[in-house]
PDB file of N, CA and C in Angstrom:
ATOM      1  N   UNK A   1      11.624  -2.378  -6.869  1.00  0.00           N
ATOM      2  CA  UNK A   1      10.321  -2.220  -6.247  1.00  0.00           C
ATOM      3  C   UNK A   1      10.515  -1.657  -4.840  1.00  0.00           C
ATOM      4  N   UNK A   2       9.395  -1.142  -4.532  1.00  0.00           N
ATOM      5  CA  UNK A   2       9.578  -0.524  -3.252  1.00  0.00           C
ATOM      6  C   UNK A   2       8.491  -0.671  -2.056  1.00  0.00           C
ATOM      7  N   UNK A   3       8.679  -0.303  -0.966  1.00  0.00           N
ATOM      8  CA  UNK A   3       7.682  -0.934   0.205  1.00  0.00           C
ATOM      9  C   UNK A   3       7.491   0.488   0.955  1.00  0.00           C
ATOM     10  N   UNK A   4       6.601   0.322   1.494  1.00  0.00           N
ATOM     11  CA  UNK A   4       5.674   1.880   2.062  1.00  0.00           C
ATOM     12  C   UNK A   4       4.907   0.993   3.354  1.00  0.00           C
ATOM     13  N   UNK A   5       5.140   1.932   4.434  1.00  0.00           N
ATOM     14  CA  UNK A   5       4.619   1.237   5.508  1.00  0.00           C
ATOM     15  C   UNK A   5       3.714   2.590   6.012  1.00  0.00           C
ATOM     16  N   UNK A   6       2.560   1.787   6.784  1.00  0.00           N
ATOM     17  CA  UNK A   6       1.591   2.436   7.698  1.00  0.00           C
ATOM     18  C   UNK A   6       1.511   3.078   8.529  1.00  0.00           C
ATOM     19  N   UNK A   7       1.462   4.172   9.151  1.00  0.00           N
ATOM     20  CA  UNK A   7       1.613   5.048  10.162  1.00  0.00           C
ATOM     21  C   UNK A   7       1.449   4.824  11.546  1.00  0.00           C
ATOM     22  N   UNK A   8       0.007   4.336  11.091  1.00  0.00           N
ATOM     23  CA  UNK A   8      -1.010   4.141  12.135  1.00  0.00           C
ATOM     24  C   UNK A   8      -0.847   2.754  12.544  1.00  0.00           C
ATOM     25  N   UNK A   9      -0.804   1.597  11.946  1.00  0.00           N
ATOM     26  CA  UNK A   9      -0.872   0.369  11.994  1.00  0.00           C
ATOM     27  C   UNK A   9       0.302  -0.505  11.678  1.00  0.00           C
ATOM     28  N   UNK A  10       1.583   0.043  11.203  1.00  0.00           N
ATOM     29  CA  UNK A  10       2.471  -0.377  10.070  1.00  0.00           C
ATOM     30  C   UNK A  10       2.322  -1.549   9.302  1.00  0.00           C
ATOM     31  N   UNK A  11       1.193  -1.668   8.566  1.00  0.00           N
ATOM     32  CA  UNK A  11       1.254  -2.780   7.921  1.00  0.00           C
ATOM     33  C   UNK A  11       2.095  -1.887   6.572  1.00  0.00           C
ATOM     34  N   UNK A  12       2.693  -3.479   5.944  1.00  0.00           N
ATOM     35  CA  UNK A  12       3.644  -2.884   4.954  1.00  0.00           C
ATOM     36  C   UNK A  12       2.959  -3.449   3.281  1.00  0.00           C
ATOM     37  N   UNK A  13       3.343  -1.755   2.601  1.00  0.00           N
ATOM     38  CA  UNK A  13       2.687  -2.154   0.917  1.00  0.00           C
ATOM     39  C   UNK A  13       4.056  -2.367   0.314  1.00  0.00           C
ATOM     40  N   UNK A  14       4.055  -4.158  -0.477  1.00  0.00           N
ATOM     41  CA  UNK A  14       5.631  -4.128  -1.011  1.00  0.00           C
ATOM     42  C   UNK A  14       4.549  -3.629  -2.459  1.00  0.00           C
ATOM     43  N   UNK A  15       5.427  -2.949  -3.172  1.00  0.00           N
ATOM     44  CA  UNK A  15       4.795  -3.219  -4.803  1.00  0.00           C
ATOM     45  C   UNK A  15       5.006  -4.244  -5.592  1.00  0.00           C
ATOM     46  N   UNK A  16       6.106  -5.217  -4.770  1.00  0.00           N
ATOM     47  CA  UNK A  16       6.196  -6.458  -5.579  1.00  0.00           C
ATOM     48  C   UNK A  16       5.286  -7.376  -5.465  1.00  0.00           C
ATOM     49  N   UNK A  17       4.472  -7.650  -4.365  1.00  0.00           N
ATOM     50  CA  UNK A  17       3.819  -8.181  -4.214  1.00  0.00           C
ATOM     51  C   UNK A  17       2.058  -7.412  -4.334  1.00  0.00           C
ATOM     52  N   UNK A  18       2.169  -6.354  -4.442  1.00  0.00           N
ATOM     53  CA  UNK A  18       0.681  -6.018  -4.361  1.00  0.00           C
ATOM     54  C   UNK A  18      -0.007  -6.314  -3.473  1.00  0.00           C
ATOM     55  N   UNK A  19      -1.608  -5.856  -3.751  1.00  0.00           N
ATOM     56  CA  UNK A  19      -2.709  -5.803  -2.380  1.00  0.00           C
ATOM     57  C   UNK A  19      -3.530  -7.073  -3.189  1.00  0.00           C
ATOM     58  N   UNK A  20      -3.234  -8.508  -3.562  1.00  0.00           N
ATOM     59  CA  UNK A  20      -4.318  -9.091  -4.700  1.00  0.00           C
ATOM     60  C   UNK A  20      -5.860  -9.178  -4.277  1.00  0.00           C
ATOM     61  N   UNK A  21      -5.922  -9.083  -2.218  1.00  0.00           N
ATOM     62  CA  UNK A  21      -7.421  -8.834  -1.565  1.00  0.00           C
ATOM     63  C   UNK A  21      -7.742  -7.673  -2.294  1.00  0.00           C
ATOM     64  N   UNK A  22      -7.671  -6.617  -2.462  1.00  0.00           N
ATOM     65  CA  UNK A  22      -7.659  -5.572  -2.985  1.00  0.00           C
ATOM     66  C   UNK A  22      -7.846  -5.032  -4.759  1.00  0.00           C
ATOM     67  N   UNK A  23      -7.361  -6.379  -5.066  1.00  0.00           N
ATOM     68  CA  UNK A  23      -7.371  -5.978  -6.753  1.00  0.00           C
ATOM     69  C   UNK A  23      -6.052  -5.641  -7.032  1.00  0.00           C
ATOM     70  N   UNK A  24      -5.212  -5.172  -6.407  1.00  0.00           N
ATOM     71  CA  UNK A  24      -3.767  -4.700  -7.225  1.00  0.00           C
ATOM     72  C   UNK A  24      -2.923  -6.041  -7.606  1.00  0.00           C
ATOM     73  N   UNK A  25      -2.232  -5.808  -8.505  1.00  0.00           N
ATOM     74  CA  UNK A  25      -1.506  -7.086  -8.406  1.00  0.00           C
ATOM     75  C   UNK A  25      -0.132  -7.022  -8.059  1.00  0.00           C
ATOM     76  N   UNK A  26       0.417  -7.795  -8.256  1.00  0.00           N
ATOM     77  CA  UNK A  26       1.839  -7.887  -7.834  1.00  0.00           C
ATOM     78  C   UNK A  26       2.357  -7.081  -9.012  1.00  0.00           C
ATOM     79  N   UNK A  27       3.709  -5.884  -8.631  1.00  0.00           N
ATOM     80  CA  UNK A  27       4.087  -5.218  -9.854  1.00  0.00           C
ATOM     81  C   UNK A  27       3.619  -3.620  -9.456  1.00  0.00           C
ATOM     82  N   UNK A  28       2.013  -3.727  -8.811  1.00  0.00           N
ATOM     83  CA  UNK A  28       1.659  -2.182  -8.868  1.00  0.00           C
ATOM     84  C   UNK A  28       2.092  -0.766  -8.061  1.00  0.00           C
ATOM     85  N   UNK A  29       2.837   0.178  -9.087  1.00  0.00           N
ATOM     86  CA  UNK A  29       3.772   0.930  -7.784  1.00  0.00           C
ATOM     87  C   UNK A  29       2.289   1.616  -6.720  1.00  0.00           C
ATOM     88  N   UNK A  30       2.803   2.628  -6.443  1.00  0.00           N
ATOM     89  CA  UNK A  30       2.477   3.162  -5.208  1.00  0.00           C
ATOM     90  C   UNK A  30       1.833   4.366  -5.997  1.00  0.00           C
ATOM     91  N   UNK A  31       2.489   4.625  -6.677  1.00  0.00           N
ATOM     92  CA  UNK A  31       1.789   5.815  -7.516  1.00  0.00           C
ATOM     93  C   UNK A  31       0.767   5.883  -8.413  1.00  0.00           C
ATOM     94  N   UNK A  32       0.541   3.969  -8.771  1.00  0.00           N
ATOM     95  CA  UNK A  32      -0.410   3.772  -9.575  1.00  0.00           C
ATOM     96  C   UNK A  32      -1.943   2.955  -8.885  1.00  0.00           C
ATOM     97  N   UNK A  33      -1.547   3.271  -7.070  1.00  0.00           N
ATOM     98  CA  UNK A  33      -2.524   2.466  -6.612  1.00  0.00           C
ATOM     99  C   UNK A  33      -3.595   3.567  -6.730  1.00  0.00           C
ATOM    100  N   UNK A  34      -5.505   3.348  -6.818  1.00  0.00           N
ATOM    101  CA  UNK A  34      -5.935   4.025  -6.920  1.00  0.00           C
ATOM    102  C   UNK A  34      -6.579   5.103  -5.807  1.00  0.00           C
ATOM    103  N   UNK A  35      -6.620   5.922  -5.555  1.00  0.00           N
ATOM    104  CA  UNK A  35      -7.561   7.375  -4.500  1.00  0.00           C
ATOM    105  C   UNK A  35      -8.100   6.745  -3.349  1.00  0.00           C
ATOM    106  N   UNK A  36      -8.629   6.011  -3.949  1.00  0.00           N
ATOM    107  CA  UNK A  36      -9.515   5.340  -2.950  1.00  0.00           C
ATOM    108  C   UNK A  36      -9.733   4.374  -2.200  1.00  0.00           C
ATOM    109  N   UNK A  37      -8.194   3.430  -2.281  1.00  0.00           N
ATOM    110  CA  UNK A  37      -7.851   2.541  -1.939  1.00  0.00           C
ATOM    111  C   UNK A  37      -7.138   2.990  -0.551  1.00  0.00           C
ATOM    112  N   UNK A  38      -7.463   2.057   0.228  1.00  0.00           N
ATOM    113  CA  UNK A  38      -7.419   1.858   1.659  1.00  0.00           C
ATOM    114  C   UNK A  38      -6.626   0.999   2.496  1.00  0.00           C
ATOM    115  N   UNK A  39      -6.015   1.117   3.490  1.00  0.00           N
ATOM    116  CA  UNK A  39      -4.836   0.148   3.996  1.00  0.00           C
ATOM    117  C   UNK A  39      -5.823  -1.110   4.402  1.00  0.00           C
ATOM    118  N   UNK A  40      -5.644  -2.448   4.158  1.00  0.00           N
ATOM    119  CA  UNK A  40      -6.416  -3.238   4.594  1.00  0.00           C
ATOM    120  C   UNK A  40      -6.172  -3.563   6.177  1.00  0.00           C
ATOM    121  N   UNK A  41      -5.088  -3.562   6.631  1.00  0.00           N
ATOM    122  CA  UNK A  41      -5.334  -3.579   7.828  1.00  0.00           C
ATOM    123  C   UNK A  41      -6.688  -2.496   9.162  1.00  0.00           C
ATOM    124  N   UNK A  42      -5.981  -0.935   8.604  1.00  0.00           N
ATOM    125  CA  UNK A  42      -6.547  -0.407   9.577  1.00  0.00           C
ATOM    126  C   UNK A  42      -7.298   0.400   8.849  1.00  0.00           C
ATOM    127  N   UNK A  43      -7.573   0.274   7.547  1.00  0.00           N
ATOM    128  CA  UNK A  43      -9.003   1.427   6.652  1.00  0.00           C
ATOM    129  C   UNK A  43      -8.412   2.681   5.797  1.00  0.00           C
ATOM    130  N   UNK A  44      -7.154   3.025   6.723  1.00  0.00           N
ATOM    131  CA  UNK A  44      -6.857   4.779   6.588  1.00  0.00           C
ATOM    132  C   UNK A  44      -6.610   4.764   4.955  1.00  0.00           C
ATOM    133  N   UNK A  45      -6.176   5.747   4.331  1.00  0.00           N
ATOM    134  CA  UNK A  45      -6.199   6.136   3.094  1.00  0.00           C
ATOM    135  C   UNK A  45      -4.442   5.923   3.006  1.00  0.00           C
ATOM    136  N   UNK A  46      -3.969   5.970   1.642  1.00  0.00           N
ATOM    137  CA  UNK A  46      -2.867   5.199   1.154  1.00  0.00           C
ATOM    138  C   UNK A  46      -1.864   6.722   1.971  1.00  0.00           C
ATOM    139  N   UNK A  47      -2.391   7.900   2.044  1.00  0.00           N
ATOM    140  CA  UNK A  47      -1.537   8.971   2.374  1.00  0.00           C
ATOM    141  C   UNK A  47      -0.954   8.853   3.494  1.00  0.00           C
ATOM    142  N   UNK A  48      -1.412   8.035   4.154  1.00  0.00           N
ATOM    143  CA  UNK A  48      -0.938   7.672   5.651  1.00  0.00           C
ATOM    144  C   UNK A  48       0.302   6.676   5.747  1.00  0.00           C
ATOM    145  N   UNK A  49       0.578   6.237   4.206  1.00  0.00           N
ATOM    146  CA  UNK A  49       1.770   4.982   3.860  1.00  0.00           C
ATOM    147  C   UNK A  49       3.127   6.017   4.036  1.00  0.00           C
ATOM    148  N   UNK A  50       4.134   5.451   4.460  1.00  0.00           N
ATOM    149  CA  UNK A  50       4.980   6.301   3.807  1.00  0.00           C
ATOM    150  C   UNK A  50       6.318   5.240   3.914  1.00  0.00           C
ATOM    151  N   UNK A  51       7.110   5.707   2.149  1.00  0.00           N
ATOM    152  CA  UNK A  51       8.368   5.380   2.022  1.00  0.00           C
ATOM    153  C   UNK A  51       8.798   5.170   2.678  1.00  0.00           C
ATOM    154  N   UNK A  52       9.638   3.599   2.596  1.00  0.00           N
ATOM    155  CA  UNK A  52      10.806   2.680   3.343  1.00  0.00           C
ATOM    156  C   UNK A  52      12.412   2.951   2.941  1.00  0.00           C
ATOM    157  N   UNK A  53      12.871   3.382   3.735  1.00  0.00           N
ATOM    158  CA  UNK A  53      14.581   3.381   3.217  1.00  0.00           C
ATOM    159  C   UNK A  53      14.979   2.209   3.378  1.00  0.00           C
TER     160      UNK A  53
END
């Protein structure tokens, strides 16, 4: 699993754990979150996440 952090805000998306405020669950990659889903911290759109080494 993998984790994607915020640009703007760095809050961090693990996919192991999911967004469950959000509806995703634990498990959901990054590729399967949906368009329109939004960083809960600061609003921006998921494009603003980016891959953790």
């Amino acid at each position: 699993m993998k984790k994607y952090k915020c640009v703007v805000c760095d809050y961090i998306y693990d996919e192991a754990l999911g967004d469950p405020d959000s509806g995703l669950k634990p498990g959901t990659k990054f590729e399967d979150i949906p368009e329109d889903w939004s960083c809960p911290e600061c609003g921006v759109t998921k494009t603003f996440l980016e891959l953790m080494e």
